[in-house]
Protein backbone atom coordinates (compact mmCIF):
# COMPACT_ATOMS: atom_id res chain seq x y z
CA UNK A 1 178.81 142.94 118.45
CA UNK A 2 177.83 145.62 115.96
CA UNK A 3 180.89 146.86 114.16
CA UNK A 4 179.92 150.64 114.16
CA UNK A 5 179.64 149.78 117.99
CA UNK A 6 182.95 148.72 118.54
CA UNK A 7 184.46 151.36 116.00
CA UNK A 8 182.79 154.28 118.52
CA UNK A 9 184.54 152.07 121.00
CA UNK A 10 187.57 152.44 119.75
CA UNK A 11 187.54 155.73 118.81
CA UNK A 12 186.43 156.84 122.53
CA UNK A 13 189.39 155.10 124.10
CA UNK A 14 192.07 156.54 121.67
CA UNK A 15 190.49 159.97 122.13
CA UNK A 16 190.73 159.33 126.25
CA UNK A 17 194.16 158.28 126.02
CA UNK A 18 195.03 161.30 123.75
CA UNK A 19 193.45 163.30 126.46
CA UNK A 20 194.47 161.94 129.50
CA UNK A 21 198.45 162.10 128.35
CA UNK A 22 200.36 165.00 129.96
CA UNK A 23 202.32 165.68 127.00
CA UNK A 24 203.83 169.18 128.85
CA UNK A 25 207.14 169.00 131.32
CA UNK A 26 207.09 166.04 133.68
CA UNK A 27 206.51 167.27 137.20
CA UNK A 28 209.65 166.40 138.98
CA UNK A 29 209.31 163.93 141.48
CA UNK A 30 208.73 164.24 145.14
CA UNK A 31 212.13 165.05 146.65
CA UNK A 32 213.59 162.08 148.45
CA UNK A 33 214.80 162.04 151.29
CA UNK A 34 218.16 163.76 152.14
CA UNK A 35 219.52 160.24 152.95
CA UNK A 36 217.80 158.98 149.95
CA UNK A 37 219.93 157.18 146.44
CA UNK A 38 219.98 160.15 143.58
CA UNK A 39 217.33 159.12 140.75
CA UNK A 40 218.29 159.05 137.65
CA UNK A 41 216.25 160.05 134.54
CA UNK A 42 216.09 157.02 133.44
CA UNK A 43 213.50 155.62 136.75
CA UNK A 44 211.97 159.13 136.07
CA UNK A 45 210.96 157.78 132.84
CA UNK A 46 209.77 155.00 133.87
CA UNK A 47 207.76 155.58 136.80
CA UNK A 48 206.36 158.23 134.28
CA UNK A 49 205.43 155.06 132.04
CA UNK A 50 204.24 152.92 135.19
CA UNK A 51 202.10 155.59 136.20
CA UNK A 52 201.02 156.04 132.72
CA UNK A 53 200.18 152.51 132.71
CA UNK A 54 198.46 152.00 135.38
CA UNK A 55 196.24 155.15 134.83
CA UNK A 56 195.72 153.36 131.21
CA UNK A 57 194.82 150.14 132.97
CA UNK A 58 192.54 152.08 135.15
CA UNK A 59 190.79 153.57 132.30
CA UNK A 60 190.41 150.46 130.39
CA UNK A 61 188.80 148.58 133.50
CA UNK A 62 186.28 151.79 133.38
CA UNK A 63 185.94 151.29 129.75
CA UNK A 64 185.42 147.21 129.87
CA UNK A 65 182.55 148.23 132.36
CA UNK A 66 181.19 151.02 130.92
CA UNK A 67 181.25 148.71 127.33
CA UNK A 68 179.69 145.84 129.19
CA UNK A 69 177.40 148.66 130.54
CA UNK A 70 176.27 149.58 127.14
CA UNK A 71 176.54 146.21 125.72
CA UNK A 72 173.65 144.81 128.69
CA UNK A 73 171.83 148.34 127.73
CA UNK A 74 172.07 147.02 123.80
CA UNK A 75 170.40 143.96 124.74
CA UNK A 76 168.12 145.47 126.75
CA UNK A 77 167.25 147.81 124.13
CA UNK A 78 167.32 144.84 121.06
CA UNK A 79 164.74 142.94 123.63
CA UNK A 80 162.62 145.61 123.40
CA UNK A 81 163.05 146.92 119.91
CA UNK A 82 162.10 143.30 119.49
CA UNK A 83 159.27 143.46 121.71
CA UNK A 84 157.98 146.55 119.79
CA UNK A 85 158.44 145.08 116.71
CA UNK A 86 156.04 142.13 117.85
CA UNK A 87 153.78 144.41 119.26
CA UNK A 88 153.72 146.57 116.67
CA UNK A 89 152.95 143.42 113.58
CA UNK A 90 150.15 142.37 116.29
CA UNK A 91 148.87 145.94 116.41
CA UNK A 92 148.95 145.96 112.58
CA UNK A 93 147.01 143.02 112.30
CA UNK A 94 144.36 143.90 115.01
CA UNK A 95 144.08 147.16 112.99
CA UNK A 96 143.77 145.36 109.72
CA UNK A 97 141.24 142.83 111.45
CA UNK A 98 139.73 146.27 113.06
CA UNK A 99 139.55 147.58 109.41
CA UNK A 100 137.89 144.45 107.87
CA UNK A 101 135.15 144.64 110.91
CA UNK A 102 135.28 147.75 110.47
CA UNK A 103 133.57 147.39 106.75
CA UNK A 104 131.68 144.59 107.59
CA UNK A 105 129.64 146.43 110.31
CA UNK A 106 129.30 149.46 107.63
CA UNK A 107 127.91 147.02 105.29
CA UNK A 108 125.48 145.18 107.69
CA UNK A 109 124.46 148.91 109.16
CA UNK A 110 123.96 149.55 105.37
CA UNK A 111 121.67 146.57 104.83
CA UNK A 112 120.08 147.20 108.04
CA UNK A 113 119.57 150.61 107.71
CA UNK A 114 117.69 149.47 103.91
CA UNK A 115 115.74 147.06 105.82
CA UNK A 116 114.88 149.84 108.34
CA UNK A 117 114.03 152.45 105.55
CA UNK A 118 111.88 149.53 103.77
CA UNK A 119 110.11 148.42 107.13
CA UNK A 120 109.22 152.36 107.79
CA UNK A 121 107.74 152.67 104.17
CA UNK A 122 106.08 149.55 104.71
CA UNK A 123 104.58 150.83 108.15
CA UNK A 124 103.63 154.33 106.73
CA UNK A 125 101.91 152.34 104.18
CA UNK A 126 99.99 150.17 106.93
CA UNK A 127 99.14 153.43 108.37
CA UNK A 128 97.77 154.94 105.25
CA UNK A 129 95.66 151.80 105.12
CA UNK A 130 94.60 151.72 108.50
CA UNK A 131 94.02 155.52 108.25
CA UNK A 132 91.63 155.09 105.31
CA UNK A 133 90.36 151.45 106.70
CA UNK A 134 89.51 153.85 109.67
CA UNK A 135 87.68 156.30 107.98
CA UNK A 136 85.77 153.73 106.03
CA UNK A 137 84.40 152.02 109.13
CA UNK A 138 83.37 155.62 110.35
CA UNK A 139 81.29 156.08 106.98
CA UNK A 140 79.70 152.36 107.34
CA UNK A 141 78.90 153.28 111.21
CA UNK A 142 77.13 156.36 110.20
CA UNK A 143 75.12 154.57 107.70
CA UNK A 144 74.65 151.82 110.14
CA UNK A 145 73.37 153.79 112.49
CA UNK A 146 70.91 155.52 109.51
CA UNK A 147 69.71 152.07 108.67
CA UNK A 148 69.32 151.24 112.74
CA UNK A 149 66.96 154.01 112.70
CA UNK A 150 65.35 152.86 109.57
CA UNK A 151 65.26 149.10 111.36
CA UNK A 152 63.32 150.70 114.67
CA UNK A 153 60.93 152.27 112.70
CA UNK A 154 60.41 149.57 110.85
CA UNK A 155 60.42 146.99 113.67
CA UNK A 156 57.51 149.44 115.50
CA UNK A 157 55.38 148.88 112.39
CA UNK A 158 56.25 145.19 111.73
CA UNK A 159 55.38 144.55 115.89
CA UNK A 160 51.72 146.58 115.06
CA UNK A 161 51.66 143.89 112.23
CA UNK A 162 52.22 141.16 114.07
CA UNK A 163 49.76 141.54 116.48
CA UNK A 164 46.94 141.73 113.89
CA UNK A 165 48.24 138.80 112.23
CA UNK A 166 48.46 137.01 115.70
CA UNK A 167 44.73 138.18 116.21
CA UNK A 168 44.33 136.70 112.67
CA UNK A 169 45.74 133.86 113.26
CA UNK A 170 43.94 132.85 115.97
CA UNK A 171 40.67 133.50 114.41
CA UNK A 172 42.01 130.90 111.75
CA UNK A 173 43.30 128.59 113.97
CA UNK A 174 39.86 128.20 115.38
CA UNK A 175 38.22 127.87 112.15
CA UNK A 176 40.90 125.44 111.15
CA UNK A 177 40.08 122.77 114.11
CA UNK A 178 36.77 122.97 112.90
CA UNK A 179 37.49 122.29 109.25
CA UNK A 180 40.11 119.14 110.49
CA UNK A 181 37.26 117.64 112.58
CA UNK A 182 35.81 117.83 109.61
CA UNK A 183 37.87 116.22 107.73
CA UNK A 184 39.13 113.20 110.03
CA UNK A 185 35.22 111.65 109.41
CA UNK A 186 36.40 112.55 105.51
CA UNK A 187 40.04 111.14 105.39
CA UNK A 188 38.99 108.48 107.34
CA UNK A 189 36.73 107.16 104.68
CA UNK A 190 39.15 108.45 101.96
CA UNK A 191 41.61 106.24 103.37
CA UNK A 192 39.63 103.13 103.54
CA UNK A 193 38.54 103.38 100.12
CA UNK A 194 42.41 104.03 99.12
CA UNK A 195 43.42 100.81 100.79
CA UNK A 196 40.47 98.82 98.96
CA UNK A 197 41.54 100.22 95.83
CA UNK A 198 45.39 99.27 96.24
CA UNK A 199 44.64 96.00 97.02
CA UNK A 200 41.77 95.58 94.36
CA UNK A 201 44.72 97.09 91.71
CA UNK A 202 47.42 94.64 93.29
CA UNK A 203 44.85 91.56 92.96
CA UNK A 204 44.18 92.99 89.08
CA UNK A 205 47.85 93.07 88.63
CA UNK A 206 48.68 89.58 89.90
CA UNK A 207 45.67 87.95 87.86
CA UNK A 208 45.77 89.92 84.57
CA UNK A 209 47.87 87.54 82.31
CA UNK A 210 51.10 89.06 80.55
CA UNK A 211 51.76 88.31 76.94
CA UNK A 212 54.13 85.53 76.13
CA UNK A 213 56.06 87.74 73.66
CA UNK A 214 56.99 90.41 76.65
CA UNK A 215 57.54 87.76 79.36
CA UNK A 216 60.10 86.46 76.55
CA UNK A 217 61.85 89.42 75.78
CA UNK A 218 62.04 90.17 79.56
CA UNK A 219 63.79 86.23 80.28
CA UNK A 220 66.23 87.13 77.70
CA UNK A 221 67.17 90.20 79.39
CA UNK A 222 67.43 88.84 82.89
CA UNK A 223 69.50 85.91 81.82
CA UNK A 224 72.67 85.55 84.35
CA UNK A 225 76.11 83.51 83.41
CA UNK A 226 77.31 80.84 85.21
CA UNK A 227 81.01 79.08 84.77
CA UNK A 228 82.00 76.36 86.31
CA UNK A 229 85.09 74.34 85.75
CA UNK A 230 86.20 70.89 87.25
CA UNK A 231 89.41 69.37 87.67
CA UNK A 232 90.05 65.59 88.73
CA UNK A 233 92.34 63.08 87.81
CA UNK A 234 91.58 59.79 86.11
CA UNK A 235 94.14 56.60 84.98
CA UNK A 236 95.48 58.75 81.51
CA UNK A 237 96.00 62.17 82.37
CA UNK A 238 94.26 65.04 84.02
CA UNK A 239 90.49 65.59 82.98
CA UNK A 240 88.92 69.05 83.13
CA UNK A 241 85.32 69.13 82.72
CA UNK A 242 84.24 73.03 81.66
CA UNK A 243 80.16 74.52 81.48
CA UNK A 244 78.74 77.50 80.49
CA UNK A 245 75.37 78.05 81.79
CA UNK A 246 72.45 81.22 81.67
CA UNK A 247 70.67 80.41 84.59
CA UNK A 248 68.00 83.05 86.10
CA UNK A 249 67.66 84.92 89.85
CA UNK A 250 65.36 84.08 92.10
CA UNK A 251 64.33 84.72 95.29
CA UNK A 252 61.55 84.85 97.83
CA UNK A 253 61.95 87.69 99.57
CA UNK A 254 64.47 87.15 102.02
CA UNK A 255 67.49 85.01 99.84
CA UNK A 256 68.22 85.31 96.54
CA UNK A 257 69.94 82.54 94.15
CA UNK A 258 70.67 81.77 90.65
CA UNK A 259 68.95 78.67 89.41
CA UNK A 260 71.38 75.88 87.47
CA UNK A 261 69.91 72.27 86.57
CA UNK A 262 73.12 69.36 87.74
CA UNK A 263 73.33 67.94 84.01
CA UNK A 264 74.66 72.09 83.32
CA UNK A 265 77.22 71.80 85.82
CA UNK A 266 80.19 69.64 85.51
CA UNK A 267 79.34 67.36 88.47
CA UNK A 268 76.92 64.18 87.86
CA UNK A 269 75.18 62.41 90.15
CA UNK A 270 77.51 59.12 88.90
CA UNK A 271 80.37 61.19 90.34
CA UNK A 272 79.19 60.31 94.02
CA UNK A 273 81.67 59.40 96.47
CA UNK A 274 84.75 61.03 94.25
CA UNK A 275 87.32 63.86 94.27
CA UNK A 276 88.64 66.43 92.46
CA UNK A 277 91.71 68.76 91.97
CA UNK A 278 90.04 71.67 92.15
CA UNK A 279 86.84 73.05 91.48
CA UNK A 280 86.02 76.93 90.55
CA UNK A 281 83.18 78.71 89.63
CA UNK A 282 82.30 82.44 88.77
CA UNK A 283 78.55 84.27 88.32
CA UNK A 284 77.96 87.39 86.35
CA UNK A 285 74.96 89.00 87.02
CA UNK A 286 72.78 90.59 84.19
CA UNK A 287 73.31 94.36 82.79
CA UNK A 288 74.23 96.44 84.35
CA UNK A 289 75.70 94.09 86.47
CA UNK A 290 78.34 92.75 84.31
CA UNK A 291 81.24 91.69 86.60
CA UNK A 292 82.32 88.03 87.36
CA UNK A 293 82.28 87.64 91.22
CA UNK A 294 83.46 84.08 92.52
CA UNK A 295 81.00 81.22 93.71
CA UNK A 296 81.95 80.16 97.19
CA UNK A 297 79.37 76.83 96.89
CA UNK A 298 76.98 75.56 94.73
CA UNK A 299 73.64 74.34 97.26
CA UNK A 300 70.73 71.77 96.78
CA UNK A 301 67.16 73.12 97.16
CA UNK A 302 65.64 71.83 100.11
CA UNK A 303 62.07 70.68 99.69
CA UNK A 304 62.75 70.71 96.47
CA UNK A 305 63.66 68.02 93.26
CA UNK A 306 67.25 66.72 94.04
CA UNK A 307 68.48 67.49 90.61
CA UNK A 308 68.07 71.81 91.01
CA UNK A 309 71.13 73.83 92.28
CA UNK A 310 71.51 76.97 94.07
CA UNK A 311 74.28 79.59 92.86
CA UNK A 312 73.66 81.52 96.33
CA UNK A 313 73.93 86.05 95.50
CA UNK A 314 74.73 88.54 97.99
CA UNK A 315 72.29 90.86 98.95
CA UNK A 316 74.36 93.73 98.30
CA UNK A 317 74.68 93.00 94.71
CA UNK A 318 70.97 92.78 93.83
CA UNK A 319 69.21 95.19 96.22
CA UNK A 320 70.36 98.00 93.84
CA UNK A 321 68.47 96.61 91.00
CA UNK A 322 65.59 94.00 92.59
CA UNK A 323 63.82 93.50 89.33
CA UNK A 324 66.37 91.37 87.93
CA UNK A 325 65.30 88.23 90.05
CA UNK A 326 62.14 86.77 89.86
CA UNK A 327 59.77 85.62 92.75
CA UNK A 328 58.40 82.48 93.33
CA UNK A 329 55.31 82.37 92.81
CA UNK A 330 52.90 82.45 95.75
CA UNK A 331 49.56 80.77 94.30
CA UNK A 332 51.13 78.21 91.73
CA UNK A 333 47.39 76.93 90.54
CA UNK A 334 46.21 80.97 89.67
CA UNK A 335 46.32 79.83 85.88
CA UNK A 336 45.25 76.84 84.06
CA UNK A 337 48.76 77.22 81.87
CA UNK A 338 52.06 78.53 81.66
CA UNK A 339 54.74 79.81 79.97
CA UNK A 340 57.47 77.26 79.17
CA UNK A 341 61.26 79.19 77.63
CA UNK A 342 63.62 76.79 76.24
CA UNK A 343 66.98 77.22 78.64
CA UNK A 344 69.34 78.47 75.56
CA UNK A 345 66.40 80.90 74.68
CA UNK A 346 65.59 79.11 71.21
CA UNK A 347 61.61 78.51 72.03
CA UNK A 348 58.84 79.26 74.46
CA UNK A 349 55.21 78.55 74.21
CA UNK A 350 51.96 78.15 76.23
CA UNK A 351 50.92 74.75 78.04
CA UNK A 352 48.48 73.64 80.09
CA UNK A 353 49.04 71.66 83.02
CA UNK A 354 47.63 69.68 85.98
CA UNK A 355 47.74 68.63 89.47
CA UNK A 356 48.85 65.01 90.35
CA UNK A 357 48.21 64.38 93.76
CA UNK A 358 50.25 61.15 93.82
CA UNK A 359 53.35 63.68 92.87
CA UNK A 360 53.46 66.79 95.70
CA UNK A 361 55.60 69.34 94.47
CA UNK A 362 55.50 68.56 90.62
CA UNK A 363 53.10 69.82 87.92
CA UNK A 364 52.00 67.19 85.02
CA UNK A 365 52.14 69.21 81.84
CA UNK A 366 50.29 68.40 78.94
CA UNK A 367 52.40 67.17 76.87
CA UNK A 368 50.61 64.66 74.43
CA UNK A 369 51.50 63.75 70.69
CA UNK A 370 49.01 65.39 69.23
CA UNK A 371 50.00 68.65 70.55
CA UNK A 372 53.24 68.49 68.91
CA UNK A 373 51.63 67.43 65.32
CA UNK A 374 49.70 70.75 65.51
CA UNK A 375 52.68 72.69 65.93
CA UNK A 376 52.22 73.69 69.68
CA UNK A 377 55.28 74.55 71.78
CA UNK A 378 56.36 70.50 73.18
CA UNK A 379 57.86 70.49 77.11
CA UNK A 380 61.65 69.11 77.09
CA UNK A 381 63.59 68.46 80.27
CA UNK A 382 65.21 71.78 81.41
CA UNK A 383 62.50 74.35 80.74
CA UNK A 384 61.81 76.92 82.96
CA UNK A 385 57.92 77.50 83.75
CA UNK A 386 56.83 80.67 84.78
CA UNK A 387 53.37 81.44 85.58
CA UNK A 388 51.26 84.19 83.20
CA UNK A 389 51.74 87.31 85.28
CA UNK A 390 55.90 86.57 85.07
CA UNK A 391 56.38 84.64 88.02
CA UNK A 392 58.66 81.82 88.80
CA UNK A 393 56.71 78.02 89.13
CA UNK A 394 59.47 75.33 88.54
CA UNK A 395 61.81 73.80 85.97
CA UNK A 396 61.07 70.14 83.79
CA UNK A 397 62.79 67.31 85.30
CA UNK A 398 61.56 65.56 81.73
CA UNK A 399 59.12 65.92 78.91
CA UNK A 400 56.08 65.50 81.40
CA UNK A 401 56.73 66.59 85.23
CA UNK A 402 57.92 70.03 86.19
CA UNK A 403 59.65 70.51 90.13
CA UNK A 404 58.24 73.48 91.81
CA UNK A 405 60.60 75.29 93.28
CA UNK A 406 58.49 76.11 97.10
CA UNK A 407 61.19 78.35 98.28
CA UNK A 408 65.53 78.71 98.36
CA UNK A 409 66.16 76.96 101.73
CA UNK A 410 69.54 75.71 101.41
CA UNK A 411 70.22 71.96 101.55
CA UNK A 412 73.58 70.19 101.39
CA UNK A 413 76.07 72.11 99.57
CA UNK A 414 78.92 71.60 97.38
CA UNK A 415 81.76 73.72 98.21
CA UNK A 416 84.16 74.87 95.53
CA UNK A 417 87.85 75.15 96.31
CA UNK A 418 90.35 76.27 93.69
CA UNK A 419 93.54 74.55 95.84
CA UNK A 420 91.96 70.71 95.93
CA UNK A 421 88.09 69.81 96.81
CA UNK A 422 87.42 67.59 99.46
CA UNK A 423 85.56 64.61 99.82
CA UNK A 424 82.17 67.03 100.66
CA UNK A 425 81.37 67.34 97.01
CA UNK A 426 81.26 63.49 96.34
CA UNK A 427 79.10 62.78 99.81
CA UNK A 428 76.70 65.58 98.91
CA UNK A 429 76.28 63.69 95.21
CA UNK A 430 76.03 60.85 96.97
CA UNK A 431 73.29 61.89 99.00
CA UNK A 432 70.92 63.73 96.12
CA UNK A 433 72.09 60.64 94.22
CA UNK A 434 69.98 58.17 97.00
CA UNK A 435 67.12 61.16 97.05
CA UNK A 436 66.64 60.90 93.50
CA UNK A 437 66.54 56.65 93.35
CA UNK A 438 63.88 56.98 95.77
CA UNK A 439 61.87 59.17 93.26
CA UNK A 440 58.98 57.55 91.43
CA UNK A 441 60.47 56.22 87.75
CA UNK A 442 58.45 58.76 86.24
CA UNK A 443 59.81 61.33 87.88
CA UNK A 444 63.42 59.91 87.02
């Protein structure tokens, strides 16, 4: 209990005894009875003190109550001074947590209330564009309108126009029927005479002779390059067989093919019925064609000396530039010579030739002895022949015969395969191998 509490306590009870002892003459007692003992003063005093007493006790029973009274009423009132004091921190901090949202909502009205005064200058400025957008669109109507009048005018004297030029026109329209029916009977015979004089100019082309010197220059520059290499193993070690060749394109209108003799390839026909390792090849066209592109096969000409190969081009690589291949030609016998080109472009001369009828498909070239002691260009095995006006004939199989080449069917091929060639290669030797034994020893 509080000690000023119990102090005020105190201090009440000693006042209320002060007060509630008679300190003036004792009443005297009730009178007893006549029959009754005399009291002394003595059991005066001391029912004065018992009565004394027991009022005291009295009063400190009231007290005790009215102290348990206010000490229930303390409580009470601690429990709620308590209470208040909770209340009151949780007011403080709702009022310091109404404070803080208090600024935060004054500084988002602030920023909103920027964003509000930048969005109206914004849509005042919209308005002064619209306003003079507006007013511009009024000015371009009026003068749209101006030039619509202008336009109907305009259109009222074009429409007058028109119709004399339709009446015009018609009035020319019949006098042009007459003039083309006039001129069909005259095209007509223009047009014959046109086609008679493109095929008298072809036929001049094809039989006018070109001079050695350009056809020579032009070989040179049509020259493709073929690599081959050949891989196969023998008792020692591996053997690798490697060939360079410049062979040229051909091609007879529908295929076209780069031209290689066997003895410029690696394979022989003594190879027949072997194998190999691997076998790889690569052609590079001529300028401007100057990228290697792998060989798939080599082929044999059919109808053709068993001896001649076919690198086989795809179409796509020579239709951009066709005059890099040379045609076969289609009337072998149109000159009484031709041009022979040594292979590694060293020589070329003129020489006459001949028909052996015993031999289809070869030419006998003139090759004697005497020839060569006057100086005159002497056919060796490998030449290519091309006819006067630049057209493929053949290649020499030796120093007297030359194979025509009659077209580029395909025959049996050899097929190249970098990872291990089969047995193909070696059966299609074998096979040009018989079709050349069966060849006349001159031929050989």
């Amino acid at each position: 209990m509080n000690k000023t509490l119990l102090l005020i306590l105190c201090d009440f009870l000693l006042l209320n005894l002060l007060a509630l002892t008679r300190w003036d003459k004792t009443e005297a007692p009730t009178a007893a009875p006549i029959a009754a003992r005399p009291t002394s003063a003595q059991d005066d005093v001391v029912a004065a003190l018992r009565f004394s007493l027991e009022e005291e006790k009295s009063n400190r029973e009231k007290l005790a109550s009215d102290l348990a009274t206010s000490r229930d009423e303390s409580r009470s009132r601690a429990a709620v001074l308590d209470q208040a004091r909770a209340r009151t921190t949780e007011l403080s901090e709702r009022l310091q947590k109404s404070e803080q949202e208090a600024v935060r909502l004054a500084q988002q009205a602030q920023v909103e209330a920027e964003r509000s005064r930048t969005a109206l200058e914004s849509a005042k400025a919209e308005a002064e564009t619209l306003r003079q957008a507006r007013e511009k669109l009024r000015a371009e109507a009026d003068a749209l309108r101006s030039q619509l009048t202008v336009a109907e005018v305009q259109a009222k004297s074009a429409e007058e126009k028109i119709k004399f030029t339709t009446a015009t026109l018609r009035q020319a329209e019949e006098e042009k029927k007459k003039l083309i029916e006039q001129n069909q009977s005259l095209s007509q015979g223009v047009t014959q005479l046109a086609e008679k004089s493109g095929q008298i100019t072809q036929e001049i082309r094809e039989y006018r002779p070109v001079a050695p010197n350009a056809l020579y220059a032009d070989y040179l520059n049509r020259r493709a390059t073929l690599r081959l290499m050949a891989e196969r193993p023998s008792v020692q070690n591996q053997r690798i067989r490697r060939t360079e060749a410049k062979p040229i394109l051909l091609t007879d209108g529908t295929r076209t093919a780069a031209l290689v003799p066997l003895d410029q390839t690696p394979f022989r026909l003594g190879d027949a019925e072997s194998s190999w390792d691997s076998l790889t090849g690569t052609l590079t066209l001529p300028p401007p064609s100057n990228f290697p592109k792998p060989l798939p096969s080599l082929e044999s000409i059919k109808g053709s000396d068993p001896r001649l190969l076919l690198a086989p081009v795809e179409l796509a690589l020579v239709e951009k530039h066709p005059e890099l291949a040379y045609r076969i030609a289609s009337d072998p016998f149109r000159f009484p010579k031709a041009l022979l080109i040594s292979p590694s472009g060293k020589g070329y001369g003129e020489c006459s030739f001949k028909l052996e009828p015993s031999f289809p498909g070869y030419l006998e070239m003139d090759s004697r002895f005497l020839n060569r002691l006057q100086g005159e260009y002497a056919p060796e095995a490998g030449d290519l022949v091309l006819s006067l006006n630049g057209e493929f004939l053949g290649v020499m199989i030796n120093d007297q015969f030359c194979a025509l080449i009659p077209s580029l069917e395909p025959g049996p091929a050899l097929p190249l395969d970098s990872k291990g060639a089969s047995r193909a290669v070696g059966e299609t030797l074998a096979t040009l191998k018989r079709k050349a034994s069966s060849l006349d020893p001159r031929l050989q």
